[in-house]
Each structure stands twice: as structure tokens, then as C-alpha cells.
Protein backbone atom coordinates (compact mmCIF):
# COMPACT_ATOMS: atom_id res chain seq x y z
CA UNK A 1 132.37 261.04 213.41
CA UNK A 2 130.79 259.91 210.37
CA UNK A 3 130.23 262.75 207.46
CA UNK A 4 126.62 263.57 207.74
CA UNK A 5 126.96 264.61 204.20
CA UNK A 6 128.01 261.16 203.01
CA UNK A 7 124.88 259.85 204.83
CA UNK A 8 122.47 262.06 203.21
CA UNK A 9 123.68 260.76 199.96
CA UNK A 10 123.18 257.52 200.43
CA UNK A 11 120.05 258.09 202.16
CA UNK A 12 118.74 259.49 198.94
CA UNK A 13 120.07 257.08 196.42
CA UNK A 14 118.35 254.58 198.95
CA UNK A 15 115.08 256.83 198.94
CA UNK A 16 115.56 256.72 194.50
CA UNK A 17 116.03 253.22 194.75
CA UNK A 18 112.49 252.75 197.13
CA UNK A 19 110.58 255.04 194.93
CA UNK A 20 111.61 252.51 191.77
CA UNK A 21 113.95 254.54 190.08
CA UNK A 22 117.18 253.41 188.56
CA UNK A 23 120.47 254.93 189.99
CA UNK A 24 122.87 255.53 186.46
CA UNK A 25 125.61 253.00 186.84
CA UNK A 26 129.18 255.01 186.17
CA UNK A 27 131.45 253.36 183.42
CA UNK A 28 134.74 254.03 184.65
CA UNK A 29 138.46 252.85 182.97
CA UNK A 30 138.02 249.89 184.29
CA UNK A 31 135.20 248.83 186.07
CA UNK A 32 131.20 249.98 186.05
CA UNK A 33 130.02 251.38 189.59
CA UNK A 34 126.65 250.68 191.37
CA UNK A 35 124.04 252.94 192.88
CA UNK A 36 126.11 253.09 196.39
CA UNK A 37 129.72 251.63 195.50
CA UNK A 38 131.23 255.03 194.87
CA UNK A 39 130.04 256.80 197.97
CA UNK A 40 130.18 253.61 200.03
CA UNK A 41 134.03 253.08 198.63
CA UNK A 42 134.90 256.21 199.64
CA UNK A 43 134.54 255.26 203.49
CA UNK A 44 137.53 252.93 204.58
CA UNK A 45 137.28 249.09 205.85
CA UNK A 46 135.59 247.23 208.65
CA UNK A 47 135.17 249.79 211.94
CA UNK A 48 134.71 252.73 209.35
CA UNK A 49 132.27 251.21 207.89
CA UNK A 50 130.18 249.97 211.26
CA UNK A 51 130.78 253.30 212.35
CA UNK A 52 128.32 254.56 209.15
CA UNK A 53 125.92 251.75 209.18
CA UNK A 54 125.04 252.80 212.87
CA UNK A 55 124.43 256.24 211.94
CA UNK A 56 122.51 254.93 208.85
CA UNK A 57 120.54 252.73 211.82
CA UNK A 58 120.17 256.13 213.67
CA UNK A 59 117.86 258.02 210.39
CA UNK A 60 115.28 255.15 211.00
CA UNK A 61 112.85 257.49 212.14
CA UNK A 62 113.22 260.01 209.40
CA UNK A 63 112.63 256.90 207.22
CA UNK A 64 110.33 254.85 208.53
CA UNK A 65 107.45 257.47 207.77
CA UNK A 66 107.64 256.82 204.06
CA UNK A 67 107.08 252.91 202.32
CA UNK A 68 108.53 253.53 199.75
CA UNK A 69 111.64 254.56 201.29
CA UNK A 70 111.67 252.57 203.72
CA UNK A 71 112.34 249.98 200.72
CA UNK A 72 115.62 251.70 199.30
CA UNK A 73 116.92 252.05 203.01
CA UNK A 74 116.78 248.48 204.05
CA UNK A 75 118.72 247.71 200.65
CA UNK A 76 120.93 250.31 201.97
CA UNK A 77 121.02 248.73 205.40
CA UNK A 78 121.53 245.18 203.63
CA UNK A 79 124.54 246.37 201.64
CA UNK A 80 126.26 248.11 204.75
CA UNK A 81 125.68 245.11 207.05
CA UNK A 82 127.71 242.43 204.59
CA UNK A 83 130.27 245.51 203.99
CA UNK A 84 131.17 246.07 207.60
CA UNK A 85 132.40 242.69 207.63
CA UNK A 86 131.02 241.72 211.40
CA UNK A 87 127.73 240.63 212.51
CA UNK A 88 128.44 242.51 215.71
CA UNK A 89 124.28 243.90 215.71
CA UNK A 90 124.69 247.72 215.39
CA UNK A 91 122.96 250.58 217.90
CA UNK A 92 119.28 250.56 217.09
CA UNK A 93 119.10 247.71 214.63
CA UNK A 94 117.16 245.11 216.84
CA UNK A 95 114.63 247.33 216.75
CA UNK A 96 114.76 247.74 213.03
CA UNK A 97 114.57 244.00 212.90
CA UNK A 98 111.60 244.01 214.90
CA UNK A 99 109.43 246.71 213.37
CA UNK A 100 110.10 245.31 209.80
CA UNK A 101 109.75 241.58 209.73
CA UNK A 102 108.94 240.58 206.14
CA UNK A 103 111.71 243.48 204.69
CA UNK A 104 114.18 242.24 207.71
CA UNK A 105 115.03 238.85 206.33
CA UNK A 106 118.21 239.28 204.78
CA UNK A 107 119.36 241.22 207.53
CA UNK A 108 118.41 238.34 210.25
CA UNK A 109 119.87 235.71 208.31
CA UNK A 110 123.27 238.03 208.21
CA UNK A 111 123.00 238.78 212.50
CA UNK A 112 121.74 235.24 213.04
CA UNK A 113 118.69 236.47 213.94
């Protein structure tokens, strides 16, 4: 089961991102972190990773309600798509597709949509 905690976070770096603010990169040693690379590193390879972008799919209708968040999560959605390394579709994303044409487009091109 996917950390419901984890998901929350990135729900509300997504809903920052949608309302136009800035996450604060991270300089660390070696390397300078992104808005979602720390908590998305955090959760394993391939399966792991489809296994969090359906639950991400699954908060759609918490989401959806708000524009401007809706904004941050399909960056959110974009970012786990490419990361779970399959364009197997996820539960619930056709309909995500659907109801979101123009914001969609990245994520068609990536399910061959």
C-alpha cells in the first residue's frame, strides 16, 4: 500500500505549484533537488512507482474542484507517468484524460492516446 502520507505531500507541492508558487529547490553535496524529486526518490523503481501514480489518479476528485490545482496535479501526474517507466494506462486515468483535454496533452502523447 502506498503511504498516504507521501501522497499528501506531493499533492500539496502539486497544489503550490497550481496556485503559482515556487517550490525552494534543495542544494545538496552534490546535486540541486526539484519541487517533487526528493519525495518522489524516496519511492523505489517501476511497479512502486505505478503503484503511487494510481493512487495519485485516485485524489482526482478531491482535485478536480479547484483550477488552480488542478494545474499543479496534472504536472504531478505528468512527472509520475514518465517515472513509472510503462505506458501501461493506470486505474482512473482515461477518465482523467477525458475530463481534461487541453491540460491532458502530454499525458496522451505519453499513453498513445
Amino acid at each position: 500500500m502506498v503511504e498516504e502520507e507521501r501522497i499528501e505531500e506531493l499533492l500539496g507541492i502539486a497544489k503550490s505549484i497550481g496556485y503559482g508558487e515556487i517550490p525552494p529547490y534543495q542544494h545538496n553535496e552534490c546535486f540541486t533537488s526539484g519541487a517533487f524529486d526528493l519525495v518522489l526518490v524516496r519511492k523505489g523503481q517501476g511497479f512502486e512507482r505505478f503503484e503511487l501514480l494510481e493512487e495519485v489518479c485516485r485524489k482526482y476528485e478531491e482535485v478536480r474542484k479547484d483550477e488552480k490545482h488542478l494545474e499543479g496535479y496534472f504536472y504531478l501526474l505528468n512527472q509520475l507517468a514518465h517515472l513509472s517507466d510503462t505506458t501501461e494506462l493506470p486505474y482512473g486515468m482515461k477518465r482523467i484524460i477525458d475530463e481534461n483535454e487541453e491540460r491532458s496533452k502530454e499525458l496522451k502523447k505519453w499513453y498513445r492516446i
